[in-house]
Protein backbone atom coordinates (compact mmCIF):
# COMPACT_ATOMS: atom_id res chain seq x y z
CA UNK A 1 -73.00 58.17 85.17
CA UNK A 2 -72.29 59.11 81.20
CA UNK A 3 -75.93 58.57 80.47
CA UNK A 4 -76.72 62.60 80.58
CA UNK A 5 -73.52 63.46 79.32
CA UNK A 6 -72.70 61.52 76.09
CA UNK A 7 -73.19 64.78 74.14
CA UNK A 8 -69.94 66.33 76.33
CA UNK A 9 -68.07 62.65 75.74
CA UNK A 10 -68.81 63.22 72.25
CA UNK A 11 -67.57 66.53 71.67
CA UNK A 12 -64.40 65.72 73.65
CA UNK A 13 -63.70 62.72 71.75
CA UNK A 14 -64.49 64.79 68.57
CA UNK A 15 -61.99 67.46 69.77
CA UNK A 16 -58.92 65.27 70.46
CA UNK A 17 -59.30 63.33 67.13
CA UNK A 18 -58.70 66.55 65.72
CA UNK A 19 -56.10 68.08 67.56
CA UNK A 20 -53.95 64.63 68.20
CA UNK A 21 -54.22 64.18 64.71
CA UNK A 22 -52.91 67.73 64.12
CA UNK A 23 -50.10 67.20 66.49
CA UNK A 24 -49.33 64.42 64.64
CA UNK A 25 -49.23 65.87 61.49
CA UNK A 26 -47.12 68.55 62.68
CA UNK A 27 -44.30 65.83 63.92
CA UNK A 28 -44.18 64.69 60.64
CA UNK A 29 -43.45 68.40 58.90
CA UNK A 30 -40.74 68.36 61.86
CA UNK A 31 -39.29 64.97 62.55
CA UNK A 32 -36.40 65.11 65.34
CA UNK A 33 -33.83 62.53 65.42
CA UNK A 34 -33.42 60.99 68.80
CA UNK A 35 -30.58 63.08 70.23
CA UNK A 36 -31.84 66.92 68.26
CA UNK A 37 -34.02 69.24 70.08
CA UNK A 38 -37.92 68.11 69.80
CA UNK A 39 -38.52 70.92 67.77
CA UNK A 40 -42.22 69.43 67.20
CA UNK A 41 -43.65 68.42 70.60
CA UNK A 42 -41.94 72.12 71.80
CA UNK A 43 -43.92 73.96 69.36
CA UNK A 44 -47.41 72.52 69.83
CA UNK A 45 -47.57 73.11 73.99
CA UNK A 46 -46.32 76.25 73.84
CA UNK A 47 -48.69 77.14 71.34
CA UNK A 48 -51.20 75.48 73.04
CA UNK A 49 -50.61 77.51 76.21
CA UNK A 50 -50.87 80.48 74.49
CA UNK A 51 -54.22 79.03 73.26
CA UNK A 52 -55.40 78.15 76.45
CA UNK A 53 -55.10 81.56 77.72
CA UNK A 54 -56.70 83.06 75.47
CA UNK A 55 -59.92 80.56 75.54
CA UNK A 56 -60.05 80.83 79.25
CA UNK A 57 -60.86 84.53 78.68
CA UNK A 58 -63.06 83.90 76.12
CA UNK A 59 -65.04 81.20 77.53
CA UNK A 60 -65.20 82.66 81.08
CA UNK A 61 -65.77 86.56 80.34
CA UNK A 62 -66.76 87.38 76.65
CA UNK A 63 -68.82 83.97 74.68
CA UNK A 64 -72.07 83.59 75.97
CA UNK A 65 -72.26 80.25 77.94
CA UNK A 66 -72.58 77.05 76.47
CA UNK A 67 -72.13 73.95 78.08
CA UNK A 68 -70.13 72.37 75.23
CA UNK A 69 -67.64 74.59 74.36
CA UNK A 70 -64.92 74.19 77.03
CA UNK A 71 -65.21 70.28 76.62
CA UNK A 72 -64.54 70.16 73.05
CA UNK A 73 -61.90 73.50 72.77
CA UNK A 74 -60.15 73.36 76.19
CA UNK A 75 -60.33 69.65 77.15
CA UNK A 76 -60.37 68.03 73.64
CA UNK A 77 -58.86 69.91 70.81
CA UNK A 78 -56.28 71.41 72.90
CA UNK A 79 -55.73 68.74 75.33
CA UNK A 80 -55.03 66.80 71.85
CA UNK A 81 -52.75 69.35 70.58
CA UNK A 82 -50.81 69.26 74.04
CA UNK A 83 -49.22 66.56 75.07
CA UNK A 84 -47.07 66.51 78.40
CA UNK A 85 -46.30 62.81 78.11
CA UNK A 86 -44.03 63.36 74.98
CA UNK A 87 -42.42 66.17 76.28
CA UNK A 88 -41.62 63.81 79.45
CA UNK A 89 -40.16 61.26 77.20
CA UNK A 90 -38.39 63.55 74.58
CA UNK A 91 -36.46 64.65 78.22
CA UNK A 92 -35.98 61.62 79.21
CA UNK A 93 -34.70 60.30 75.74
CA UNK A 94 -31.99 63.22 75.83
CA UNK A 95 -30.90 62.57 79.26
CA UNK A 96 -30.52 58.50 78.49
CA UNK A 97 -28.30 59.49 75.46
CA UNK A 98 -26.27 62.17 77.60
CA UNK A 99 -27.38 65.21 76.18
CA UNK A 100 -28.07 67.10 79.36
CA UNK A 101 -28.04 70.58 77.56
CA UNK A 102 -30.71 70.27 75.22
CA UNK A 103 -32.75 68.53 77.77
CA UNK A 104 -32.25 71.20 80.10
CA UNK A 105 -33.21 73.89 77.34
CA UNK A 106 -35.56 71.53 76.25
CA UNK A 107 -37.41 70.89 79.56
CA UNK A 108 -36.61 74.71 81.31
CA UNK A 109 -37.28 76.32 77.47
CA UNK A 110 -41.09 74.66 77.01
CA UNK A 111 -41.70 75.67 80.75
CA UNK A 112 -40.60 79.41 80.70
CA UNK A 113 -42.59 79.62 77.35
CA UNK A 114 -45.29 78.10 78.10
CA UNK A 115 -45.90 79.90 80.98
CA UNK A 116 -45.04 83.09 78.66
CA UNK A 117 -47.68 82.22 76.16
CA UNK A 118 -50.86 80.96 78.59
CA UNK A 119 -49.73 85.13 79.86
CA UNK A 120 -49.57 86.60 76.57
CA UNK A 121 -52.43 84.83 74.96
CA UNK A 122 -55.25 85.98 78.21
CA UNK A 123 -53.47 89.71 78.14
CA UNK A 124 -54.07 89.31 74.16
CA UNK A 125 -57.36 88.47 74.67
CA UNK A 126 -58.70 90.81 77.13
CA UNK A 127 -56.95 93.69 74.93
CA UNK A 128 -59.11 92.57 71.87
CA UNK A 129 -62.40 91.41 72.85
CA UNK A 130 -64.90 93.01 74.66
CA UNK A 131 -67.15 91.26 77.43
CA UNK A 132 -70.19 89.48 76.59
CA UNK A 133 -73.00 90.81 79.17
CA UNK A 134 -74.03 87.65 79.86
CA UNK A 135 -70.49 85.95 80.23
CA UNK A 136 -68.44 86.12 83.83
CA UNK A 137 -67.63 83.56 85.89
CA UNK A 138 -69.37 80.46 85.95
């Protein structure tokens, strides 16, 4: 089944190293205690929604196509970067400890954001680049 598609496994792999590893390093610049707003995992999905957008509109209208670039961008490096299974557990860590308004700003804040930023960061990109005649839909 992976045998023709090692090269997209590869870049994948290649891009989460990089962006877990980047997430990582940006929870250590901004540690949280356990009952303090997750400062951290907040930061990196809504910047990686804004990211998103804009590579969707990139990928799908204005790069010329290439087989491996949504792999390693969308799916690895930013699917790294991202991570909804902290975010579950920062909530669920503030709840446990009673502190049901930062979880609620926490959870409602990275939601309204992130929907914010995956908006602004496709109308950002469609005001700044210019299509590629051989991109579109693919």
């Amino acid at each position: 089944m992976l045998s023709g598609r090692r090269d997209v496994v590869a870049v994948i792999a290649l891009g989460g190293v990089i962006g877990s590893v980047a997430r990582w390093g940006l929870a250590q610049l901004l540690p949280s205690g356990a009952h303090a707003f997750p400062w951290a995992t907040f930061w990196v999905n809504v910047t990686g929604a804004f990211l998103i957008g804009a590579l969707m509109h990139y990928v799908l209208e204005v790069w010329p196509p290439h087989r491996l670039v949504r792999p390693f961008l969308g799916v690895g490096l930013l699917g790294g970067w991202t991570t909804f299974s902290t975010y579950m557990l920062d909530a669920r860590g503030l709840l446990a400890t009673g502190h049901l308004l930062v979880a609620a700003a926490y959870v409602i804040g990275t939601l309204v954001l992130g929907l914010a930023a995956v908006w602004l960061g496709l109308s950002l990109a469609r005001a700044l680049a210019r299509p590629h005649p051989a991109g579109g839909s693919r």
